[in-house]
Protein backbone atom coordinates (compact mmCIF):
# COMPACT_ATOMS: atom_id res chain seq x y z
CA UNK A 1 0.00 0.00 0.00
CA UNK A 2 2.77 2.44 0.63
CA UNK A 3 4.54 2.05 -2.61
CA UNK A 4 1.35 3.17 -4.29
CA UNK A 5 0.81 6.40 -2.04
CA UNK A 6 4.21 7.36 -2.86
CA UNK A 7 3.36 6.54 -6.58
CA UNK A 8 0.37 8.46 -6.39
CA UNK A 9 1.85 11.48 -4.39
CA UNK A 10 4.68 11.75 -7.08
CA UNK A 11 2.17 11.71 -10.01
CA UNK A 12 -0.02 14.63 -7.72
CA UNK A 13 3.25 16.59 -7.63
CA UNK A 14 3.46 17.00 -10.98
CA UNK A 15 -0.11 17.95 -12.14
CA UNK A 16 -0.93 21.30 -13.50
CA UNK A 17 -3.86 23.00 -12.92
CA UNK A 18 -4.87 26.80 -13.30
CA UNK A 19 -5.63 29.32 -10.38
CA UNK A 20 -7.23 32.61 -10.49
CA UNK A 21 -8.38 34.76 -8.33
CA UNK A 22 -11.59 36.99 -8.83
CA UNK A 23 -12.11 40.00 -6.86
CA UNK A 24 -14.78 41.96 -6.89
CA UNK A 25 -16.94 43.93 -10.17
CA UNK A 26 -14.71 47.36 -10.87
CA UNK A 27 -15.75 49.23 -13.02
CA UNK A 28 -13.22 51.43 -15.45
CA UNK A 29 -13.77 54.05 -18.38
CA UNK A 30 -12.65 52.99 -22.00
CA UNK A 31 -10.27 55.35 -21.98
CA UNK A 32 -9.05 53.97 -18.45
CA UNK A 33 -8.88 51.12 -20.63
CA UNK A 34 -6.95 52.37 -23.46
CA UNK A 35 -4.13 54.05 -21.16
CA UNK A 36 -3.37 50.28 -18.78
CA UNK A 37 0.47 50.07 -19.08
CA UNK A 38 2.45 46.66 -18.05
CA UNK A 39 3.21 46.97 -14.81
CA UNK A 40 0.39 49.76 -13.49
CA UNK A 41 -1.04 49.67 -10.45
CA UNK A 42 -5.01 49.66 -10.48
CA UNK A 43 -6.70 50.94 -7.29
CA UNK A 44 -9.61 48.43 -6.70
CA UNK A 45 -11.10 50.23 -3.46
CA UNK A 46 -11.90 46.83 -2.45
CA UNK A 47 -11.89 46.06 1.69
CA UNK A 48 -9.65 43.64 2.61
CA UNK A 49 -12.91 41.65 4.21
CA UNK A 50 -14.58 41.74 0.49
CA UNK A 51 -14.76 38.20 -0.35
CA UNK A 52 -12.66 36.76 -3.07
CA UNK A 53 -13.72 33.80 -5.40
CA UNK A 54 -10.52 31.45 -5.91
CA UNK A 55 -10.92 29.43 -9.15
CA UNK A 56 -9.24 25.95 -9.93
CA UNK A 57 -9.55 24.88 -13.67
CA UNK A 58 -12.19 27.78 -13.84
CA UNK A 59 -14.50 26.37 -11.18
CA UNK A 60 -14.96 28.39 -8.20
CA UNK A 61 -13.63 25.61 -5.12
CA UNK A 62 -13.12 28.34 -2.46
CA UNK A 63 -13.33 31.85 -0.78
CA UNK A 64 -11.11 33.71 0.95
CA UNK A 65 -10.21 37.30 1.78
CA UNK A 66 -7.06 39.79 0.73
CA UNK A 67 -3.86 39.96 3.22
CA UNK A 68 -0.52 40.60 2.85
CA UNK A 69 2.36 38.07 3.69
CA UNK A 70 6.15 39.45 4.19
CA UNK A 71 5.40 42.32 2.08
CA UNK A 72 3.41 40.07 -0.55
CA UNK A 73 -0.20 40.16 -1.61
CA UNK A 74 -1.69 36.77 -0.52
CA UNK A 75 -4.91 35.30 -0.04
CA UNK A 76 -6.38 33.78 3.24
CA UNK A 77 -8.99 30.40 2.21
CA UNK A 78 -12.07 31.14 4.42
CA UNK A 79 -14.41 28.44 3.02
CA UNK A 80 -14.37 25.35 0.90
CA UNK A 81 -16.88 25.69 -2.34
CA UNK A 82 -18.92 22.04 -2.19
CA UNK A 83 -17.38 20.15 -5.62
CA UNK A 84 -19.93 20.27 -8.41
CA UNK A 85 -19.77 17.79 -11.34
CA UNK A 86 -19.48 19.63 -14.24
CA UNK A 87 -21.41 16.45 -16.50
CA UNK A 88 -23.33 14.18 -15.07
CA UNK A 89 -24.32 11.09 -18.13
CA UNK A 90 -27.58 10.15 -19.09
CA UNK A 91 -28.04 6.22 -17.85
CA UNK A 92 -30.81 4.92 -20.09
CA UNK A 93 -31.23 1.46 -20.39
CA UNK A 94 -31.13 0.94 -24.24
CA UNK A 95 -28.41 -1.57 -25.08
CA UNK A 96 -29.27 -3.22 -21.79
CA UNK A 97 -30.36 -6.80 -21.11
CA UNK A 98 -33.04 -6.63 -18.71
C-alpha cells in the first residue's frame, strides 16, 4: 500500500492545474482602458474583508479574503466551495439486457 501512495503522491506533484483569483466587479472608463500600461497599479477600493472567489480549472472551489504576507499580496482560504460535477451522463437502459 505504501509504494502506491508514494506513486500516487509523485504523479499529484506534478499535475498542473490553473488558479485565479476573482475580486470583486470594478468598473473602469474605456479610456481607463486604453491608457493600462504593463506593470500599473489599479486601485480596486476593495476592503480587505470583500470576499474573493478562488478558481481551480475555472471552477470556483473556495473563498477567501485579501492579506498581505512578508510584504506580498496573498490570499487567506475562508471556506471550501462544495465540488460540483461539471457532467453528469444520461443512464438509459437501451443496449441493456433486462
Amino acid at each position: 500500500m505504501r509504494e502506491f501512495r508514494s506513486a500516487i503522491e509523485g504523479d499529484l506533484r506534478h499535475a498542473r492545474m490553473s488558479l485565479s483569483a476573482r475580486l470583486a466587479p470594478l468598473s473602469l472608463t474605456a479610456r481607463s482602458i486604453a491608457d493600462l500600461a504593463v506593470g500599473q497599479v489599479i486601485q480596486t477600493n476593495q476592503h480587505v474583508e470583500t470576499p474573493v472567489e478562488i478558481h481551480v480549472n475555472e471552477q470556483q472551489r473556495f473563498v477567501g479574503t485579501l492579506g498581505q504576507v512578508r510584504r506580498h499580496v496573498g490570499v487567506q482560504l475562508t471556506e471550501a466551495v462544495p465540488g460540483r460535477p461539471t457532467f453528469k451522463p444520461v443512464r438509459t437502459t437501451s443496449g441493456r439486457i433486462l
